[in-house]
PDB file of N, CA and C in Angstrom:
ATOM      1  N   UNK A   1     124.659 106.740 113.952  1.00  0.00           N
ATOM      2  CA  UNK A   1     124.885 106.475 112.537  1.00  0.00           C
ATOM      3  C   UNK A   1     125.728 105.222 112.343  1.00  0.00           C
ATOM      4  N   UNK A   2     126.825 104.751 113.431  1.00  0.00           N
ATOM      5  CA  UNK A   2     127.919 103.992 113.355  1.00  0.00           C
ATOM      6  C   UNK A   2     126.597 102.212 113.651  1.00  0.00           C
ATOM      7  N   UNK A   3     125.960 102.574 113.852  1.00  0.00           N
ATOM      8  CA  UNK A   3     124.930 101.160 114.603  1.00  0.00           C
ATOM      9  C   UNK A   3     123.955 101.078 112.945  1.00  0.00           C
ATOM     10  N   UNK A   4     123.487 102.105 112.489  1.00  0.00           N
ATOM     11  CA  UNK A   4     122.370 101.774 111.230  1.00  0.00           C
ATOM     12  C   UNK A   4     123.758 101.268 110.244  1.00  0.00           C
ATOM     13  N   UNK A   5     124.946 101.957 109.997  1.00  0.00           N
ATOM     14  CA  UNK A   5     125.832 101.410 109.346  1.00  0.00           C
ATOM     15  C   UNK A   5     126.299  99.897 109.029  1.00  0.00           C
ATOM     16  N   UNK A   6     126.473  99.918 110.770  1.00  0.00           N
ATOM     17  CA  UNK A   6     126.958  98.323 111.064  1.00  0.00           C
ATOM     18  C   UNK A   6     125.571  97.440 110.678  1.00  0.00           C
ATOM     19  N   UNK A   7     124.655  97.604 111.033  1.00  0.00           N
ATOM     20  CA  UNK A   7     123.273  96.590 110.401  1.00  0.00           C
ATOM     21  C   UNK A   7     123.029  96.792 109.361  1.00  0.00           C
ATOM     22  N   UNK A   8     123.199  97.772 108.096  1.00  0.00           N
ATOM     23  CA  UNK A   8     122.978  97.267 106.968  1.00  0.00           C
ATOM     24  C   UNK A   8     124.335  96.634 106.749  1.00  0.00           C
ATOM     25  N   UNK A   9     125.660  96.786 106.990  1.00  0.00           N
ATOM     26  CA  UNK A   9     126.793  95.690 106.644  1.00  0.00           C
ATOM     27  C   UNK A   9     126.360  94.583 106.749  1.00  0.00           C
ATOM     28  N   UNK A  10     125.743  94.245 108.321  1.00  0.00           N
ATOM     29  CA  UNK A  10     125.880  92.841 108.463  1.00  0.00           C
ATOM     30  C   UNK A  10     124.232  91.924 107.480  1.00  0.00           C
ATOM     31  N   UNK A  11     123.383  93.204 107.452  1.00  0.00           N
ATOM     32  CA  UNK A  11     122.439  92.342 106.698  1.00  0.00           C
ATOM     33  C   UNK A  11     123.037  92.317 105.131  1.00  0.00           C
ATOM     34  N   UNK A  12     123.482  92.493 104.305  1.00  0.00           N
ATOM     35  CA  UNK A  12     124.378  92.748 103.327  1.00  0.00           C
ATOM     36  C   UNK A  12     124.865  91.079 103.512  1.00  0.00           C
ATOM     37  N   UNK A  13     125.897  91.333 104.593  1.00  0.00           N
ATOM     38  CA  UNK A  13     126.680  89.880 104.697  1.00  0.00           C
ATOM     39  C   UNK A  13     125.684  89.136 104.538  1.00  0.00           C
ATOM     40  N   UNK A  14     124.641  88.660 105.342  1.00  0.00           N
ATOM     41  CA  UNK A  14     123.333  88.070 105.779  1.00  0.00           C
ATOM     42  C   UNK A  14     123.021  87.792 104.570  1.00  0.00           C
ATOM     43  N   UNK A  15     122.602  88.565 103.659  1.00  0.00           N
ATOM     44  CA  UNK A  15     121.542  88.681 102.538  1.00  0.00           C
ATOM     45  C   UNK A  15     122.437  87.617 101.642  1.00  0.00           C
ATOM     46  N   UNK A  16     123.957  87.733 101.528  1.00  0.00           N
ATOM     47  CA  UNK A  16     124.772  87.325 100.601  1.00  0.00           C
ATOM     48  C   UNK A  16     124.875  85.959 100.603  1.00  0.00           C
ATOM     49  N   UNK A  17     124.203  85.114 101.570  1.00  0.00           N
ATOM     50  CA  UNK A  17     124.947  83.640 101.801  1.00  0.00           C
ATOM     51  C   UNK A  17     123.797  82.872 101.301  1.00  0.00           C
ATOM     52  N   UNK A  18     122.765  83.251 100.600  1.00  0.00           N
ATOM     53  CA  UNK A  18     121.807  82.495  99.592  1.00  0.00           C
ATOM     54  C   UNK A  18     122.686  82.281  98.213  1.00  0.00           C
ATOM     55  N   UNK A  19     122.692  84.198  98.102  1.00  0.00           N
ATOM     56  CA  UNK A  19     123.690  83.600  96.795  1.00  0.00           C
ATOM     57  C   UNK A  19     124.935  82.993  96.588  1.00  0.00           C
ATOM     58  N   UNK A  20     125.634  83.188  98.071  1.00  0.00           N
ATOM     59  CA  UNK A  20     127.058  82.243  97.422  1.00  0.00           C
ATOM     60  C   UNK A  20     126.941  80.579  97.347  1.00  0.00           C
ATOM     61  N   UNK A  21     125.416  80.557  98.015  1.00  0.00           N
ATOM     62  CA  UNK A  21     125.277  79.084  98.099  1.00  0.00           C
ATOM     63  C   UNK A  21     124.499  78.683  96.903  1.00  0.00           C
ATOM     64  N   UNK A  22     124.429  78.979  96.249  1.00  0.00           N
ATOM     65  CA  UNK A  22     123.542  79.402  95.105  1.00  0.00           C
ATOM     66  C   UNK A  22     124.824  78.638  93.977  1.00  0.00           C
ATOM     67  N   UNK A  23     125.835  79.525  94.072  1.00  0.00           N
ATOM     68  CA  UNK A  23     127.509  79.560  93.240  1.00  0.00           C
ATOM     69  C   UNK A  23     128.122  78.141  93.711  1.00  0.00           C
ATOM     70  N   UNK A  24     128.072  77.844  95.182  1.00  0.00           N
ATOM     71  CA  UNK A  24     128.581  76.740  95.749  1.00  0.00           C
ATOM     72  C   UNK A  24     128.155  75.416  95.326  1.00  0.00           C
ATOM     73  N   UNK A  25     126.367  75.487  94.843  1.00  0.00           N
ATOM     74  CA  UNK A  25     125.518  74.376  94.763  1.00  0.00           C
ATOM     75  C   UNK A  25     125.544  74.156  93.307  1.00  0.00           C
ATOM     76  N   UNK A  26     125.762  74.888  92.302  1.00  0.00           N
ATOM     77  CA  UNK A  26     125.646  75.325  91.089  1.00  0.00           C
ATOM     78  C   UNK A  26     125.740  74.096  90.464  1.00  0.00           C
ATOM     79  N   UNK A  27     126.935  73.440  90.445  1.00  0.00           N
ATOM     80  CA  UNK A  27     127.454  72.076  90.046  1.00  0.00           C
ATOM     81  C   UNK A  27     127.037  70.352  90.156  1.00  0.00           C
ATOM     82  N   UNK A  28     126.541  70.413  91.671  1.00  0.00           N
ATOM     83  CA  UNK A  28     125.523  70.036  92.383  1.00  0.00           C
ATOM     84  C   UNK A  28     124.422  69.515  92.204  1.00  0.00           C
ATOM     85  N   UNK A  29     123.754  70.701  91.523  1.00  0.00           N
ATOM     86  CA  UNK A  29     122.448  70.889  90.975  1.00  0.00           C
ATOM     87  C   UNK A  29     122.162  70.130  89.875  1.00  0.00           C
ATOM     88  N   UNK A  30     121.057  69.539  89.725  1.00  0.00           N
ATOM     89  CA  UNK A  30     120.462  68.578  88.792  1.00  0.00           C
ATOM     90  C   UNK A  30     120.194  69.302  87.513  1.00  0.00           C
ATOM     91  N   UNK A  31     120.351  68.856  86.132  1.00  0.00           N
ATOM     92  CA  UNK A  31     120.175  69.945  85.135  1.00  0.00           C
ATOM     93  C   UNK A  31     118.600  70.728  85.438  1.00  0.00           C
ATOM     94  N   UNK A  32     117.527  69.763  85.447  1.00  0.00           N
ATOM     95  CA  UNK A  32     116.423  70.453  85.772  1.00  0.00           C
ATOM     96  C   UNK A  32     115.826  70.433  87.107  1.00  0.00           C
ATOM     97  N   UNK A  33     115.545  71.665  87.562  1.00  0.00           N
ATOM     98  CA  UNK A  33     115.446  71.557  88.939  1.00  0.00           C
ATOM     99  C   UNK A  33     113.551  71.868  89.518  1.00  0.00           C
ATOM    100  N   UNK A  34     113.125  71.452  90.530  1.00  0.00           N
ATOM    101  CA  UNK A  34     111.670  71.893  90.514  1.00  0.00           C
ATOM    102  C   UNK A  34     112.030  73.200  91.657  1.00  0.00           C
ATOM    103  N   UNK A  35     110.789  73.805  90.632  1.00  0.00           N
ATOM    104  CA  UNK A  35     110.671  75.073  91.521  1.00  0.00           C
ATOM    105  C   UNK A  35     109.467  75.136  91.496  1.00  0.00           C
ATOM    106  N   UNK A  36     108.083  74.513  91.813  1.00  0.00           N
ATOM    107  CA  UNK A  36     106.930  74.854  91.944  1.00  0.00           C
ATOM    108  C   UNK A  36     106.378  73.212  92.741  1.00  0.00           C
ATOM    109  N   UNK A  37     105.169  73.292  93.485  1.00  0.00           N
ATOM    110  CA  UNK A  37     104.913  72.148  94.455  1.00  0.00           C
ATOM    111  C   UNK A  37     103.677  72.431  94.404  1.00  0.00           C
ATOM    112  N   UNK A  38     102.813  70.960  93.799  1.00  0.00           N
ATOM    113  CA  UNK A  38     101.150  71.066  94.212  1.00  0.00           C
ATOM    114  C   UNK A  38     101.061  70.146  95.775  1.00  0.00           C
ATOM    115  N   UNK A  39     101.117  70.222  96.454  1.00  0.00           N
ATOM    116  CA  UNK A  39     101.570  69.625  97.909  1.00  0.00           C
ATOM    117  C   UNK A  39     102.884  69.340  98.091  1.00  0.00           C
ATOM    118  N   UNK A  40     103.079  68.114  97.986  1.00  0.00           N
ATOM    119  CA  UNK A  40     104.393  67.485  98.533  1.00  0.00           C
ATOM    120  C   UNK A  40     104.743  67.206  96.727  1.00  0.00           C
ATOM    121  N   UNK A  41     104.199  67.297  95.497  1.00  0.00           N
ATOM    122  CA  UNK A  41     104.418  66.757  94.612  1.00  0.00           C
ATOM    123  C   UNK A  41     105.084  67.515  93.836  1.00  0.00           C
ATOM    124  N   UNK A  42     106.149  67.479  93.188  1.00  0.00           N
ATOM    125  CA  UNK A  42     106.723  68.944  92.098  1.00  0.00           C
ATOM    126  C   UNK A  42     106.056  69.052  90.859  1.00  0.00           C
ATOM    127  N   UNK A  43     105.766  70.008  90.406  1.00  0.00           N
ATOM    128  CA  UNK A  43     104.639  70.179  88.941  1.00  0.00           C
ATOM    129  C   UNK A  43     104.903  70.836  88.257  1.00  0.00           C
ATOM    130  N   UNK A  44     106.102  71.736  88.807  1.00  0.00           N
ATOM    131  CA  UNK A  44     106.746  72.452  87.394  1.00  0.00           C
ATOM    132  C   UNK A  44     108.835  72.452  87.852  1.00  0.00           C
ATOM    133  N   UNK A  45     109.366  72.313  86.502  1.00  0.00           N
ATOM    134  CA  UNK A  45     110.406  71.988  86.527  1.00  0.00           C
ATOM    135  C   UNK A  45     111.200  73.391  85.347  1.00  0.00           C
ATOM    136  N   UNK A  46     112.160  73.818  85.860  1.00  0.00           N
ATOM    137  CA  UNK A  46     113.445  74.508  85.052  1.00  0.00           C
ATOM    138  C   UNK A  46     114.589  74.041  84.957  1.00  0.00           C
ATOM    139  N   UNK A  47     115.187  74.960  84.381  1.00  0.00           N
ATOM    140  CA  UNK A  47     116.919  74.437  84.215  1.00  0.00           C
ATOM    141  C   UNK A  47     117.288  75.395  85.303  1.00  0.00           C
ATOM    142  N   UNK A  48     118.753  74.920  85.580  1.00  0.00           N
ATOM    143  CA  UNK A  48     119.158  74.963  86.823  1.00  0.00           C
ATOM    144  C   UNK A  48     119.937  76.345  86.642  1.00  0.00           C
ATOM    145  N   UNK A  49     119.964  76.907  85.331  1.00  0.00           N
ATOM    146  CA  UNK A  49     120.596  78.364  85.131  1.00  0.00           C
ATOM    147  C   UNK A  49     119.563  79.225  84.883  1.00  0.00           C
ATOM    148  N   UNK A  50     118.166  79.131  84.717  1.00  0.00           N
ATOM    149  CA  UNK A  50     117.182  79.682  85.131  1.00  0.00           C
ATOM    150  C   UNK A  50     117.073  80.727  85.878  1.00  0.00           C
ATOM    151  N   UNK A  51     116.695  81.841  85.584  1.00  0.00           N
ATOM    152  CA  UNK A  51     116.376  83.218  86.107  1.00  0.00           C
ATOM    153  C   UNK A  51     115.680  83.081  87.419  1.00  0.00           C
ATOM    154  N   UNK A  52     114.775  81.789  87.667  1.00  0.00           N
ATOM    155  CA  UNK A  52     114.146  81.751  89.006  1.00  0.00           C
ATOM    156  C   UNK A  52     114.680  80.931  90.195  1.00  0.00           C
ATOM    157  N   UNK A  53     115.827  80.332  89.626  1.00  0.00           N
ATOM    158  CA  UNK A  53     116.713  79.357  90.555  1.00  0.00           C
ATOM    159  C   UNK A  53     117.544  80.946  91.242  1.00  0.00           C
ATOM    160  N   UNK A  54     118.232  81.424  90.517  1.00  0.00           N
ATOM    161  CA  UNK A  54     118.725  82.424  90.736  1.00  0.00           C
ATOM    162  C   UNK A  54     118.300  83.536  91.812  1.00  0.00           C
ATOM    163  N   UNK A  55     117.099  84.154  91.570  1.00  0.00           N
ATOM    164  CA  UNK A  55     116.020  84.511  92.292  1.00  0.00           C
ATOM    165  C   UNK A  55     115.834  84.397  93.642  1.00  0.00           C
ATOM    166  N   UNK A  56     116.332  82.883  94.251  1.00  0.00           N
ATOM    167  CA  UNK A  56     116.271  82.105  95.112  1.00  0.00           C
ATOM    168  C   UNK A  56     117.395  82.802  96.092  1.00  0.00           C
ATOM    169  N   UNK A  57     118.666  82.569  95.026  1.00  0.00           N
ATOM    170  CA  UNK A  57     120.101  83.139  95.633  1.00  0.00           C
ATOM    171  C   UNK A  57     119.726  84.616  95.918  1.00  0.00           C
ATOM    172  N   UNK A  58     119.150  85.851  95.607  1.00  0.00           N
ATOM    173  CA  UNK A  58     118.783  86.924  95.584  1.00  0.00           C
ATOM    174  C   UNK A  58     117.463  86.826  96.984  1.00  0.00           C
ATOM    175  N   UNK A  59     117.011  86.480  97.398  1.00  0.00           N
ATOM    176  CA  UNK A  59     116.431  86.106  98.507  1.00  0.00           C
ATOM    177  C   UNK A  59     116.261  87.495  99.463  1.00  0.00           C
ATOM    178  N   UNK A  60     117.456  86.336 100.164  1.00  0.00           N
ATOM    179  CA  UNK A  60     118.230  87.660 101.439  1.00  0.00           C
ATOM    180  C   UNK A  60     118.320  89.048 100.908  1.00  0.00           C
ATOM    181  N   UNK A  61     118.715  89.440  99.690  1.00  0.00           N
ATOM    182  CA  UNK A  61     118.751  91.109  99.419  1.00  0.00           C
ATOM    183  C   UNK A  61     117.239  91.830  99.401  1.00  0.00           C
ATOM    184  N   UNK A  62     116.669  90.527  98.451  1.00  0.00           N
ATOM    185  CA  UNK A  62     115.699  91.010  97.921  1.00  0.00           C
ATOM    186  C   UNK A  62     114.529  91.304  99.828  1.00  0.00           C
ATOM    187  N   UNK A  63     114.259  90.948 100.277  1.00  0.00           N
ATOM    188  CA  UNK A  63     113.865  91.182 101.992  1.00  0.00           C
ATOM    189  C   UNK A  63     115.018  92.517 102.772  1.00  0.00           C
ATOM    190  N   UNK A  64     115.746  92.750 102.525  1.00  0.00           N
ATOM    191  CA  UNK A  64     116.891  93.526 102.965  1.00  0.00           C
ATOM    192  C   UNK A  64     116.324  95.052 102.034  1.00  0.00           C
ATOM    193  N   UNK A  65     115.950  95.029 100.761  1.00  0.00           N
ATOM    194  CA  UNK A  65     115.537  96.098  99.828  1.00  0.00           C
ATOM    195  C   UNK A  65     114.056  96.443 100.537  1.00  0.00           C
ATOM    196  N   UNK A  66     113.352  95.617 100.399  1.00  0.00           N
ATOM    197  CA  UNK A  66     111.850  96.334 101.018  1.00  0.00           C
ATOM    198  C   UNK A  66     111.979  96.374 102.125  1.00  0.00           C
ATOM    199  N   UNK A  67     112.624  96.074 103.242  1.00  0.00           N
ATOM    200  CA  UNK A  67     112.504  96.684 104.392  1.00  0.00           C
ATOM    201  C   UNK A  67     113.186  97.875 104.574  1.00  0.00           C
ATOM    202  N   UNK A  68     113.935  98.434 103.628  1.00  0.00           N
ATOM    203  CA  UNK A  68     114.597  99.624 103.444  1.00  0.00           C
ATOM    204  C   UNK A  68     113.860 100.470 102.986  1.00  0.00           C
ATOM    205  N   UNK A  69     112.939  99.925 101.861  1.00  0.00           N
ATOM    206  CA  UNK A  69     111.820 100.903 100.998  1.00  0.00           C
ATOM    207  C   UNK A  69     110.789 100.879 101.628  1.00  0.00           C
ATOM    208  N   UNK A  70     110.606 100.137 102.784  1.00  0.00           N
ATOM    209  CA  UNK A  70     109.127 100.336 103.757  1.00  0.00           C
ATOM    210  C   UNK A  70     109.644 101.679 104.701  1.00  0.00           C
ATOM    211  N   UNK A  71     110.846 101.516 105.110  1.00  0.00           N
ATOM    212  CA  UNK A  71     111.424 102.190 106.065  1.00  0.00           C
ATOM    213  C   UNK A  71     111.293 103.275 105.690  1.00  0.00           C
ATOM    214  N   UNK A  72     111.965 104.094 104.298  1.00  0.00           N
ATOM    215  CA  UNK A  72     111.919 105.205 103.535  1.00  0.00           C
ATOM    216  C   UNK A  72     109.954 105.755 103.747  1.00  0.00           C
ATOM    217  N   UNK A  73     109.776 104.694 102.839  1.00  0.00           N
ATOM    218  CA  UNK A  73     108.186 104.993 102.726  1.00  0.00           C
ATOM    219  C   UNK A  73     107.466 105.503 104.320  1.00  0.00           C
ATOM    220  N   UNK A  74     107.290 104.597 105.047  1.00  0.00           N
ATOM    221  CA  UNK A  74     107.274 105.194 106.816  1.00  0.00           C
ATOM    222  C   UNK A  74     107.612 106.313 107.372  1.00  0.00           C
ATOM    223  N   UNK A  75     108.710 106.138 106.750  1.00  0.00           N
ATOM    224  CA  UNK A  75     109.365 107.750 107.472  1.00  0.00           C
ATOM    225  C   UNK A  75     108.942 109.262 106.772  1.00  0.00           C
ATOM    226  N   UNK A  76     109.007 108.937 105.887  1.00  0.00           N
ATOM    227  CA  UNK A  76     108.628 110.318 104.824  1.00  0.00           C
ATOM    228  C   UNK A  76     106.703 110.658 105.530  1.00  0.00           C
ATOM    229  N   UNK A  77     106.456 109.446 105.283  1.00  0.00           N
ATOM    230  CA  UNK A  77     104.381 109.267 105.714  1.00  0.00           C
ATOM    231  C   UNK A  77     104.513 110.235 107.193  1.00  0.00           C
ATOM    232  N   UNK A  78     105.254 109.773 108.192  1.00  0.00           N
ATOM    233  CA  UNK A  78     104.914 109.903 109.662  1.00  0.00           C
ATOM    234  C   UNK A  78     106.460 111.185 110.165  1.00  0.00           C
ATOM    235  N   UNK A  79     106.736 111.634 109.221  1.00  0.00           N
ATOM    236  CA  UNK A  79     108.064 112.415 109.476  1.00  0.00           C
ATOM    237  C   UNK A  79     107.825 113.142 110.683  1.00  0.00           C
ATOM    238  N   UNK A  80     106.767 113.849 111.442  1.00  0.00           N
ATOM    239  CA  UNK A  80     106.705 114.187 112.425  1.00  0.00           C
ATOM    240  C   UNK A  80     106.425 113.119 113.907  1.00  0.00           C
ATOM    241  N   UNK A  81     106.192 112.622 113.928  1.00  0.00           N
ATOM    242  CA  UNK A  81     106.508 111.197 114.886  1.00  0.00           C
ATOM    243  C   UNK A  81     107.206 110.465 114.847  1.00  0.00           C
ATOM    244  N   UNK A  82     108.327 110.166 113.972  1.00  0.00           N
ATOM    245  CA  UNK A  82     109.497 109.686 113.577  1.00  0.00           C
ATOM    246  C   UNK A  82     110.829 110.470 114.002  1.00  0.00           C
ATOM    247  N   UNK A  83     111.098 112.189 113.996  1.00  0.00           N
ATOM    248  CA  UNK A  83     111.088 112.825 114.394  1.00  0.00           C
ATOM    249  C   UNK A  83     111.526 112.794 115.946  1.00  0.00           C
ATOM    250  N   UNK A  84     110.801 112.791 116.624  1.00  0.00           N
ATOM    251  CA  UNK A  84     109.983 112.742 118.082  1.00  0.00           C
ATOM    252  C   UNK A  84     110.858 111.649 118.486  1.00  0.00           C
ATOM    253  N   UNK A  85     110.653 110.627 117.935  1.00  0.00           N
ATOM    254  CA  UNK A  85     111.329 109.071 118.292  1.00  0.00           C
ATOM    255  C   UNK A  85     112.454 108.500 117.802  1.00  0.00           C
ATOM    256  N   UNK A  86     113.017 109.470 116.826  1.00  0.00           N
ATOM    257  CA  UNK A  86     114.297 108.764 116.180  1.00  0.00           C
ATOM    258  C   UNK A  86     114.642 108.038 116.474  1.00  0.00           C
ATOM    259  N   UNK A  87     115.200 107.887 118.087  1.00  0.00           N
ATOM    260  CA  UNK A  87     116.423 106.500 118.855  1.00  0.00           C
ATOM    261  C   UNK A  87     115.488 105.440 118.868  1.00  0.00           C
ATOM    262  N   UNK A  88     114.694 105.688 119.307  1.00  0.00           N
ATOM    263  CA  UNK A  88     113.711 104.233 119.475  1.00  0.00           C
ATOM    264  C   UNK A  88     113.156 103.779 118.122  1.00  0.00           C
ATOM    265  N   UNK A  89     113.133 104.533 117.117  1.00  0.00           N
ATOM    266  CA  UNK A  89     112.427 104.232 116.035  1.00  0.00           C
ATOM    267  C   UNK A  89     113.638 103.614 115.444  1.00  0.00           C
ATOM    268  N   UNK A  90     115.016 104.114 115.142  1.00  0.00           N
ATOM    269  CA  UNK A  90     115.788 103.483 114.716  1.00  0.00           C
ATOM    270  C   UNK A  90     116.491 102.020 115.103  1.00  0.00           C
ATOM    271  N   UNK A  91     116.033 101.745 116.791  1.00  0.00           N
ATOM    272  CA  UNK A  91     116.700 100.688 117.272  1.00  0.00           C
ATOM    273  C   UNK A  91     115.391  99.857 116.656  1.00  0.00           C
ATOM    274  N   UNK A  92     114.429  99.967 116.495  1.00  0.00           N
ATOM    275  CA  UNK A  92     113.429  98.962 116.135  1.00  0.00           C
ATOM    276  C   UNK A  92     113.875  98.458 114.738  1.00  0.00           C
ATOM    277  N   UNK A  93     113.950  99.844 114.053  1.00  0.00           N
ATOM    278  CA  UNK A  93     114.131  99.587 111.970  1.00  0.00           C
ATOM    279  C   UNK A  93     115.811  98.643 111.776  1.00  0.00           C
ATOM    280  N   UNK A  94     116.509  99.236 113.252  1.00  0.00           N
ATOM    281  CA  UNK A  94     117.633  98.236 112.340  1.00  0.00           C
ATOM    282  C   UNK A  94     117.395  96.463 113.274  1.00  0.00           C
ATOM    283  N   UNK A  95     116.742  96.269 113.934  1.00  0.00           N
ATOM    284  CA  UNK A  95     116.358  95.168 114.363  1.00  0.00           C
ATOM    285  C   UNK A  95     115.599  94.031 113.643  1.00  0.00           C
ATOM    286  N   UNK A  96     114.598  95.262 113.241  1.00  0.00           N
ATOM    287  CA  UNK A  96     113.464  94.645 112.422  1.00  0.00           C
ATOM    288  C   UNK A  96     114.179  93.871 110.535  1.00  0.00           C
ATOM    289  N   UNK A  97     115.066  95.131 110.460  1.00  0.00           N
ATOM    290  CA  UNK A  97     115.813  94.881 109.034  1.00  0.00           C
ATOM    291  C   UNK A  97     116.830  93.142 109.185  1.00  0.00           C
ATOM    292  N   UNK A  98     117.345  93.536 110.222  1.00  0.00           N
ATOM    293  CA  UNK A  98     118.031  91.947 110.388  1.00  0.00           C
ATOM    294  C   UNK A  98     117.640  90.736 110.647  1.00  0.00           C
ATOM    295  N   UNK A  99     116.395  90.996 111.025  1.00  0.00           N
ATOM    296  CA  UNK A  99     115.018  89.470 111.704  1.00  0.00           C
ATOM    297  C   UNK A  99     114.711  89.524 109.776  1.00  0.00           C
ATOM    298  N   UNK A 100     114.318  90.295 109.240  1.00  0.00           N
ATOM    299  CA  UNK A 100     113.899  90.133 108.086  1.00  0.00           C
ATOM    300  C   UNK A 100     114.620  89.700 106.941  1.00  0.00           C
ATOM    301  N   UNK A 101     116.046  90.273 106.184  1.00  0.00           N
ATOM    302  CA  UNK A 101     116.748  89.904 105.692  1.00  0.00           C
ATOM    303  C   UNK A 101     117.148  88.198 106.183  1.00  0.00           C
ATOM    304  N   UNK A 102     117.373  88.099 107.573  1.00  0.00           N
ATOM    305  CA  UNK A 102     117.860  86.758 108.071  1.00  0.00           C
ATOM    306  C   UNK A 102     116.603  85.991 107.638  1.00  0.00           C
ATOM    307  N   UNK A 103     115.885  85.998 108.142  1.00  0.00           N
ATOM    308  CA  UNK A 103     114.298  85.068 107.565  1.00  0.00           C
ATOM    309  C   UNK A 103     114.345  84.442 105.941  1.00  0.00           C
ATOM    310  N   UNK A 104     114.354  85.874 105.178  1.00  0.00           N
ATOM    311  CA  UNK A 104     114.452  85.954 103.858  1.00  0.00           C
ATOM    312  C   UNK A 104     115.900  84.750 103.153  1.00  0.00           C
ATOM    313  N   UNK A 105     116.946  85.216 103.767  1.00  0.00           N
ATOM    314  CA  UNK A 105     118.521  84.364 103.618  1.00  0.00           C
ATOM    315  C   UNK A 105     118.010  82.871 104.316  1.00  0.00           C
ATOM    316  N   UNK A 106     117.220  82.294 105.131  1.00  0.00           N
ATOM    317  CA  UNK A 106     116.909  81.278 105.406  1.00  0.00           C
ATOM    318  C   UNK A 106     116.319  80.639 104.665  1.00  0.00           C
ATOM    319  N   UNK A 107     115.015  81.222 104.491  1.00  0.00           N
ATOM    320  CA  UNK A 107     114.418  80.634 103.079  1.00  0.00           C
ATOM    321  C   UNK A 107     114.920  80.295 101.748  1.00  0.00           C
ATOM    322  N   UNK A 108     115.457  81.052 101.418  1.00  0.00           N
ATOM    323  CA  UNK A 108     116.205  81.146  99.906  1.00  0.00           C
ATOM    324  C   UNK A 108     117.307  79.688 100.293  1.00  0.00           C
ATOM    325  N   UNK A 109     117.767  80.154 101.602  1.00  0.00           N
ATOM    326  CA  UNK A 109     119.263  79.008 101.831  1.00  0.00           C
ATOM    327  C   UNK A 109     118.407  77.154 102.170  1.00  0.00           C
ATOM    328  N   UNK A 110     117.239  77.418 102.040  1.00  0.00           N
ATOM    329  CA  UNK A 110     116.490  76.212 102.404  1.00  0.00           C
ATOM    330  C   UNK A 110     115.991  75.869 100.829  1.00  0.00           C
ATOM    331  N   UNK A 111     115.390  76.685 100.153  1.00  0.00           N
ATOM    332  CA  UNK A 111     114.812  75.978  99.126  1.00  0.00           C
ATOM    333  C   UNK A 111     116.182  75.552  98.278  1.00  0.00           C
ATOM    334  N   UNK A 112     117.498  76.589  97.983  1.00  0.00           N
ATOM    335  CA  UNK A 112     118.241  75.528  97.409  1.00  0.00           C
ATOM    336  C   UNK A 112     118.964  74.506  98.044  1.00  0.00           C
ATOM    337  N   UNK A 113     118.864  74.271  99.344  1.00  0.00           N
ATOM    338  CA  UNK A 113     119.259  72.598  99.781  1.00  0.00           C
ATOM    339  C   UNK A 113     118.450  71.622  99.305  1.00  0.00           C
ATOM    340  N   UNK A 114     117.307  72.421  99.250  1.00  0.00           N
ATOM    341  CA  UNK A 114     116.197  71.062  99.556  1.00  0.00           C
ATOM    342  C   UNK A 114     116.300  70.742  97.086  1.00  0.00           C
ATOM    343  N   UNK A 115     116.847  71.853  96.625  1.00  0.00           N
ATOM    344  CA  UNK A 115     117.103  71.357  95.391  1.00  0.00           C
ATOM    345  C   UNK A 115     118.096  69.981  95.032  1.00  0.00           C
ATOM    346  N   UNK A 116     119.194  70.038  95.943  1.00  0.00           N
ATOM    347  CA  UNK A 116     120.490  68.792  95.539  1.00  0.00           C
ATOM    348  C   UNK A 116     119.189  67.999  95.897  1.00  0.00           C
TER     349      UNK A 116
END
């Protein structure tokens, strides 16, 4: 219990550093910012307090939530083979949760650099 604990903390931490960079960049940030790309070209533009700039900062949680609600969902589906495998099933789900959240916190932490 002390190991699924410690990996949702640290994906938590993980998940959080889109949005503080999000708070950090805030100022930074150009009043209107692009958030949409027909190749290399930007084609649609918001303001930089925009619900979808934001979105961005929410990233990391938002990957951290469905791999929690896949997990739930999985387990309830296969409860008798889940069961059976707990230790191994759990060293995978909290592995899998931190490759994912981290992925998710990368992305989010990339599209608002690539905003300044």
């Amino acid at each position: 219990m002390l190991k699924v604990r410690t990996t949702l903390l640290v994906s938590l931490l993980i998940g959080a550093v889109p949005l503080l960079l999000y708070f950090v960049l805030y100022s930074y940030l150009p009043a209107k910012v692009p958030i949409h790309y027909n190749g290399r070209i930007p084609d649609r533009f918001v303001e930089k307090s925009s619900f979808e700039v934001l979105l961005l900062g929410l990233l990391g949680w938002g990957g951290l939530a469905m791999m929690k609600l896949l997990h739930l969902i999985l387990r309830k589906t296969f409860m008798q083979s889940y069961i059976q495998n707990i230790a191994a099933i759990n060293r995978l789900w909290n592995g899998a949760i931190l490759l994912v959240t981290a992925a998710f916190s990368v992305l989010g932490s990339w599209a608002l650099l690539a905003m300044v």
